[in-house]
N, C-alpha and C. Protein backbone atom coordinates (compact mmCIF):
# COMPACT_ATOMS: atom_id res chain seq x y z
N UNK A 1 -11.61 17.36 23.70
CA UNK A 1 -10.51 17.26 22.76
C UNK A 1 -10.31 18.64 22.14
N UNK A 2 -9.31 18.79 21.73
CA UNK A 2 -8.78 20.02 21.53
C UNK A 2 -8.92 20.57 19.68
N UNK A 3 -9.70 21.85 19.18
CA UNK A 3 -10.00 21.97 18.08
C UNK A 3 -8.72 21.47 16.71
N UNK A 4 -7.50 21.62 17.40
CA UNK A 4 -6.37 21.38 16.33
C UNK A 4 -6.19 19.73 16.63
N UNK A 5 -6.84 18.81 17.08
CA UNK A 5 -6.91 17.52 16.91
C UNK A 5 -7.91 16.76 16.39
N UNK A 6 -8.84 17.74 16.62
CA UNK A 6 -10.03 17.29 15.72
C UNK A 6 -9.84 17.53 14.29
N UNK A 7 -9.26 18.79 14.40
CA UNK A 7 -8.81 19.38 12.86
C UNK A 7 -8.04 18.25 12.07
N UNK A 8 -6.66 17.70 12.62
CA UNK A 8 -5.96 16.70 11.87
C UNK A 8 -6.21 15.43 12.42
N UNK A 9 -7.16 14.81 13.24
CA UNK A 9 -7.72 13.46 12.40
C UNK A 9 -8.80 13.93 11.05
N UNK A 10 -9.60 15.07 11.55
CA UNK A 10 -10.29 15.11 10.22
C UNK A 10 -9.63 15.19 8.87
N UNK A 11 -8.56 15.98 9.22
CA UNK A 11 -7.54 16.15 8.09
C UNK A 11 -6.88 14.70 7.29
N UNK A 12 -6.28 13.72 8.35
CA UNK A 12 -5.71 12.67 7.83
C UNK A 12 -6.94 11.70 7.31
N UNK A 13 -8.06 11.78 8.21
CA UNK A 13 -8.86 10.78 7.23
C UNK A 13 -9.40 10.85 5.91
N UNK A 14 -9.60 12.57 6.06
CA UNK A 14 -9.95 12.82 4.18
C UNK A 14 -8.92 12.63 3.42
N UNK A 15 -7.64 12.98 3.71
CA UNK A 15 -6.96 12.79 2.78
C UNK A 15 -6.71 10.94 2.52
N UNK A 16 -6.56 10.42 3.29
CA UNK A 16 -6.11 9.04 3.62
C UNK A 16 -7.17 8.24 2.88
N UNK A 17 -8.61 8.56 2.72
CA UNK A 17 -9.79 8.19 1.88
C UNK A 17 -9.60 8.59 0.81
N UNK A 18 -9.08 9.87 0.35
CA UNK A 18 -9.20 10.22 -0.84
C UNK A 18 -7.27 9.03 -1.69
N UNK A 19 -6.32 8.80 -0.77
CA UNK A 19 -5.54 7.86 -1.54
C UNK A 19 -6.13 6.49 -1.84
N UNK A 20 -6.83 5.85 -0.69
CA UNK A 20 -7.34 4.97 -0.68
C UNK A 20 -8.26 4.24 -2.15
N UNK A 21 -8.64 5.97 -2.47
CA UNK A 21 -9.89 5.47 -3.31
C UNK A 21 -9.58 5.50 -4.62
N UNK A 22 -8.38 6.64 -4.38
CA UNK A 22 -7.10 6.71 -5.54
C UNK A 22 -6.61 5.27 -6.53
N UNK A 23 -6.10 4.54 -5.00
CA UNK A 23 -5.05 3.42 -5.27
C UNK A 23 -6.43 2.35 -5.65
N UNK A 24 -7.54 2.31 -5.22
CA UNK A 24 -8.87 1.04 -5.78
C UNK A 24 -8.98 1.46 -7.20
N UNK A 25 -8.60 2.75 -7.50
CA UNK A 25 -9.58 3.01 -8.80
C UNK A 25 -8.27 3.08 -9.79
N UNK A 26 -7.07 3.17 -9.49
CA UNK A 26 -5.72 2.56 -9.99
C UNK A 26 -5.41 1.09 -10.57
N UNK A 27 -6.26 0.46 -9.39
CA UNK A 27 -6.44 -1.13 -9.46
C UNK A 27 -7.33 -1.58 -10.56
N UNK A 28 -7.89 -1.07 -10.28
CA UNK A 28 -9.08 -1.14 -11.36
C UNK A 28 -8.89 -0.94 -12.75
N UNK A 29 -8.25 0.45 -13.42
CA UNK A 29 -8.01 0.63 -14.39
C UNK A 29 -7.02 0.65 -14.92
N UNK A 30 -5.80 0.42 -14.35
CA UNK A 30 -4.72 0.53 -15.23
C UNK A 30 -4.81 -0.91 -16.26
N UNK A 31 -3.23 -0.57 -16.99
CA UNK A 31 -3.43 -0.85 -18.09
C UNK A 31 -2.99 -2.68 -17.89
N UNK A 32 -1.76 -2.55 -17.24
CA UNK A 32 -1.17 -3.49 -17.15
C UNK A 32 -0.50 -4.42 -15.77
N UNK A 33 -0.38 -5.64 -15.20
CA UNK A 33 0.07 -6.50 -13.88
C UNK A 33 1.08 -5.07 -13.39
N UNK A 34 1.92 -4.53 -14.16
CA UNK A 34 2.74 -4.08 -13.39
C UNK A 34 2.59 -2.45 -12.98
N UNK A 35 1.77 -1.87 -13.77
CA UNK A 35 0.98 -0.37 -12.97
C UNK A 35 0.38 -0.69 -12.39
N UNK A 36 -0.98 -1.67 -12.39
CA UNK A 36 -1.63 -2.10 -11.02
C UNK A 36 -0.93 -2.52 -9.87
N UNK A 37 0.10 -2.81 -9.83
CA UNK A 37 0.81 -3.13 -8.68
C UNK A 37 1.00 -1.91 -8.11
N UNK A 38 1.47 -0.83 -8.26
CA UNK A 38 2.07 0.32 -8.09
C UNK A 38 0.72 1.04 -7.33
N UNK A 39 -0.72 0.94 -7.27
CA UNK A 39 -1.79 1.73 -6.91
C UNK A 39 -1.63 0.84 -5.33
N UNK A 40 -2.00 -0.26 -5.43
CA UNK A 40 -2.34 -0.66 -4.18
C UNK A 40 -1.05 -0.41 -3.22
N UNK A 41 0.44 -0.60 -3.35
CA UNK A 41 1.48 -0.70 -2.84
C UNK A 41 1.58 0.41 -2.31
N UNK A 42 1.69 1.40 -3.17
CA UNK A 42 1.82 2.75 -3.01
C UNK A 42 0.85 3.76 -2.26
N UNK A 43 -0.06 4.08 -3.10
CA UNK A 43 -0.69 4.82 -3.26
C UNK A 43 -2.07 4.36 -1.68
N UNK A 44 -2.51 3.19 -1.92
CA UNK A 44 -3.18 2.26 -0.68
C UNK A 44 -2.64 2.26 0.52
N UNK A 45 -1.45 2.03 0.40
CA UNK A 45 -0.17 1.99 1.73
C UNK A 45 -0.75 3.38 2.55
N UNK A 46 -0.45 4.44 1.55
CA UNK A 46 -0.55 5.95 2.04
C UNK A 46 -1.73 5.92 2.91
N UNK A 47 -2.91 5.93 2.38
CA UNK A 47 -4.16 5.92 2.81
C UNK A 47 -4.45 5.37 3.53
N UNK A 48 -4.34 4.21 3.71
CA UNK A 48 -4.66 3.29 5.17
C UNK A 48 -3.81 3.97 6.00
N UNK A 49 -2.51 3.98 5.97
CA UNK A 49 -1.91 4.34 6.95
C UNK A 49 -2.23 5.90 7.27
N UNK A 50 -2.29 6.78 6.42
CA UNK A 50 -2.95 8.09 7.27
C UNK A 50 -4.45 7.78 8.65
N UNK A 51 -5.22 6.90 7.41
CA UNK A 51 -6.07 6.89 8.38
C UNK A 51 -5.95 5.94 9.71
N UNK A 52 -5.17 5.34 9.83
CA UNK A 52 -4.48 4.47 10.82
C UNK A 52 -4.28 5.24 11.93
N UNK A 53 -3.19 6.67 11.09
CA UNK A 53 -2.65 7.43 11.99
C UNK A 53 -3.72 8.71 12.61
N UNK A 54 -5.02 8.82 11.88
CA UNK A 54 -5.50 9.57 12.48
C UNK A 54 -6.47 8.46 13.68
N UNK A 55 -6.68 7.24 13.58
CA UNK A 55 -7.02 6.63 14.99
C UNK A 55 -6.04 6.66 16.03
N UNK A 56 -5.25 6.81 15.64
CA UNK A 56 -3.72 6.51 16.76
C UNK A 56 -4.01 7.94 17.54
N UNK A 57 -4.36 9.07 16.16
CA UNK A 57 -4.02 10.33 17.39
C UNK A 57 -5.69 10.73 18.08
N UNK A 58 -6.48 9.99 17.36
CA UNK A 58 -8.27 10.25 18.21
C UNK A 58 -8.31 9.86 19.25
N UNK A 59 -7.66 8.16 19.63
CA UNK A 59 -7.69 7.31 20.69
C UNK A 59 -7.09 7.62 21.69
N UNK A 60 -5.92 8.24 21.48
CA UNK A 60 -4.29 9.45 22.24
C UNK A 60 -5.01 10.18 23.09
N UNK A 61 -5.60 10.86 22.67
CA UNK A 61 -6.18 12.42 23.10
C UNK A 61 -7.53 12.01 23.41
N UNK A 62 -7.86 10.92 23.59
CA UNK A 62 -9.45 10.58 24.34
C UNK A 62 -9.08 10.18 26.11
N UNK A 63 -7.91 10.27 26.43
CA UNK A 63 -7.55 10.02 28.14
C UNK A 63 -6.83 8.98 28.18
N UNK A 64 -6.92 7.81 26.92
CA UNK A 64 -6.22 6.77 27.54
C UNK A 64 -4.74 6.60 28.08
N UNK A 65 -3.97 7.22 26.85
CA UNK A 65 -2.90 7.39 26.66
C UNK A 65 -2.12 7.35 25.46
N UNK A 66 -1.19 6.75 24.97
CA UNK A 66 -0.43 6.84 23.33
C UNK A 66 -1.35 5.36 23.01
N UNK A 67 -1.68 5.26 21.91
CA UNK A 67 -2.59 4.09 20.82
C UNK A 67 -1.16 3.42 20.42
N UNK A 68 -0.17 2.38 20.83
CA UNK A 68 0.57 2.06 20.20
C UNK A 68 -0.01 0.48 19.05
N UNK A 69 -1.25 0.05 19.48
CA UNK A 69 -1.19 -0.81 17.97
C UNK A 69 -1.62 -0.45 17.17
N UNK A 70 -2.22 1.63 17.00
CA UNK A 70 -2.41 1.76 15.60
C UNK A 70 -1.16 2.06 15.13
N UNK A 71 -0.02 2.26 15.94
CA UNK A 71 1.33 2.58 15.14
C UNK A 71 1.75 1.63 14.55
N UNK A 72 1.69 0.22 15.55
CA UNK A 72 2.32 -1.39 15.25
C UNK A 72 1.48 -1.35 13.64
N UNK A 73 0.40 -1.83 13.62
CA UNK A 73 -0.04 -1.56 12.17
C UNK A 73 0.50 -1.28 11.35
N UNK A 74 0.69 0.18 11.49
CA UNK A 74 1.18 1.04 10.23
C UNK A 74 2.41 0.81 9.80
N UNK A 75 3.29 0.75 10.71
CA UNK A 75 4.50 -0.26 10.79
C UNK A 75 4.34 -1.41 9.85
N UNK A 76 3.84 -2.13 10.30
CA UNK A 76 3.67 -3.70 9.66
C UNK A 76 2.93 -3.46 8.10
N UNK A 77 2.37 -2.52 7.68
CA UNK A 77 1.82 -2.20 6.55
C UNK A 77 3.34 -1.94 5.50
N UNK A 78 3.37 -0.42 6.44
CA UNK A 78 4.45 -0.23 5.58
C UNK A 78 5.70 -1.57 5.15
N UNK A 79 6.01 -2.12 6.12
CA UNK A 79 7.34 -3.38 5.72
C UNK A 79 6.81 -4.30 4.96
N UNK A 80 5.20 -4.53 5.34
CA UNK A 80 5.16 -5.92 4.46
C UNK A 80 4.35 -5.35 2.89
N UNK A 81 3.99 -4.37 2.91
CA UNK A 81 3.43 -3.57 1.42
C UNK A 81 4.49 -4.17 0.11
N UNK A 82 5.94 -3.12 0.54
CA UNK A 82 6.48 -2.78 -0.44
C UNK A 82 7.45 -4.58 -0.52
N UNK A 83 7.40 -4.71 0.33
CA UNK A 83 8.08 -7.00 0.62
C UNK A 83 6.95 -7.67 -0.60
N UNK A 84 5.87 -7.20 -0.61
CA UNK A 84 5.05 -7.98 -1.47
C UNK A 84 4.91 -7.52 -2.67
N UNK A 85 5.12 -6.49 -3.37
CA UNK A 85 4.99 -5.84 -4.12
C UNK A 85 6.43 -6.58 -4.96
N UNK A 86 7.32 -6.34 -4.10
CA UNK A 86 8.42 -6.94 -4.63
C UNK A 86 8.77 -8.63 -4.88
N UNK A 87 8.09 -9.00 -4.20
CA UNK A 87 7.83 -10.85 -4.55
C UNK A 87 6.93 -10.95 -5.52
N UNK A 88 5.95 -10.19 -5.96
CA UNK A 88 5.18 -10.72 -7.33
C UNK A 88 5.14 -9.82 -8.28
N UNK A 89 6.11 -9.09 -8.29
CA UNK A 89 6.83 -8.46 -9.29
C UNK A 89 7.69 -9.41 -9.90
N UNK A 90 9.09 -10.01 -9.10
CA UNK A 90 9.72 -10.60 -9.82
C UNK A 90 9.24 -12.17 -9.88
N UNK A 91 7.70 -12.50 -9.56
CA UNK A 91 6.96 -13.82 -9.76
C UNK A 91 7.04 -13.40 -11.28
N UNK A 92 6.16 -12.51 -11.46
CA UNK A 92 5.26 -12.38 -12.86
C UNK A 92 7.05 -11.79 -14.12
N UNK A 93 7.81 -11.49 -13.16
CA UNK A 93 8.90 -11.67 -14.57
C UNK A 93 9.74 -12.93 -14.71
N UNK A 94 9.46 -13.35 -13.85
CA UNK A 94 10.18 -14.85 -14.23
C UNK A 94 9.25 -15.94 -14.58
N UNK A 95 8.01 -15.60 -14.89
CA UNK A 95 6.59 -16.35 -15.58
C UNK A 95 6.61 -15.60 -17.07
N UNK A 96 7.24 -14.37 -17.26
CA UNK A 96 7.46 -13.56 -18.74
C UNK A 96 8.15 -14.05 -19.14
N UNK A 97 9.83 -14.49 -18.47
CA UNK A 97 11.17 -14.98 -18.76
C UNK A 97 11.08 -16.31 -19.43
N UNK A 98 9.97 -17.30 -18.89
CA UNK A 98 9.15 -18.98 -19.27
C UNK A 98 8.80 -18.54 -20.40
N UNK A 99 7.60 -17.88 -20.03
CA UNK A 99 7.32 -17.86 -21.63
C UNK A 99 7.55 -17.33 -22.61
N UNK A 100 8.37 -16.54 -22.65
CA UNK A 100 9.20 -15.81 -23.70
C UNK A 100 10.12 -17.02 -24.67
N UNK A 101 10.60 -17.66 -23.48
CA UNK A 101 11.92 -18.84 -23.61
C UNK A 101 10.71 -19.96 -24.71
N UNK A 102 9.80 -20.13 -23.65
CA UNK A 102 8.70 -21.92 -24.83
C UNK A 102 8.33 -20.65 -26.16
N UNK A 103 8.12 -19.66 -26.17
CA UNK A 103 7.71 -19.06 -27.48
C UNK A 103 8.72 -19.06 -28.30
N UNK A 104 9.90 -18.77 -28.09
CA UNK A 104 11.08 -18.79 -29.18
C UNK A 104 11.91 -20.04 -29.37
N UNK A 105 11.60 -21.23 -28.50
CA UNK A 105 12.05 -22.34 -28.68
C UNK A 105 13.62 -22.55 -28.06
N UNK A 106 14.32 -21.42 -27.78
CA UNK A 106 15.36 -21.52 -27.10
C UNK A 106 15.68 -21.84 -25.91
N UNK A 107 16.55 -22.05 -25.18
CA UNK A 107 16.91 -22.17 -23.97
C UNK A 107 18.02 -20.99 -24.01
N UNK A 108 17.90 -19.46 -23.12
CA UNK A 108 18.57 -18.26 -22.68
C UNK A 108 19.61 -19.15 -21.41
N UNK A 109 18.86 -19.78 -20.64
CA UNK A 109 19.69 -19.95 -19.78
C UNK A 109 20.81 -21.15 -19.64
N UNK A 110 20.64 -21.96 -20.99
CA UNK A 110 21.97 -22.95 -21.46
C UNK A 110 22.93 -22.16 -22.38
N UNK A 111 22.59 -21.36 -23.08
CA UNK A 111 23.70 -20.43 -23.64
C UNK A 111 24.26 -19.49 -23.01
């Protein structure tokens, strides 16, 4: 294998570990449902998928030929990441919207 491929899988996996560990420790500490959302979506997405992409290009350049299900993956990461991110986003505001409504005794959505 050739030194400038060794170079950028090594390259994509450190970096791709270092989002990874980013977006866990995002998870972990933020403050609130809706910055924690933002580490894993984001920031997680990145990282797996670098390192995804540096198996795609190790496996490439070992004789077989192009790695197309580490691409399919990364693919499927990326579409269904930010799809989910966005379904329990607007879960948890229309569970705010409930209880906002039984706390003030009104009904917003008959007026």
């Amino acid at each position: 294998m050739n030194g400038w491929v060794e170079f950028a899988v090594s390259a994509l996996l450190v970096i791709g570990a270092a989002f990874a560990l980013l977006g866990s420790l995002g998870l972990a500490r933020l403050p609130d449902f809706y910055t924690r959302l933002h580490a894993p979506t984001k920031v997680t997405t990145l990282g797996v998928g670098g390192m995804a992409l540096a198996s795609m290009l190790y496996f490439s350049f070992q004789g077989d030929g192009p790695n197309l299900h580490a691409i399919a993956c990364v693919l499927f990461l990326f579409l269904t990441a930010p799809i989910g991110a966005q379904l329990m986003s607007k879960a948890a505001l229309q569970l705010y919207r409930r209880r906002e409504t039984q706390d003030d005794g009104t009904d917003d959505a008959a007026s």
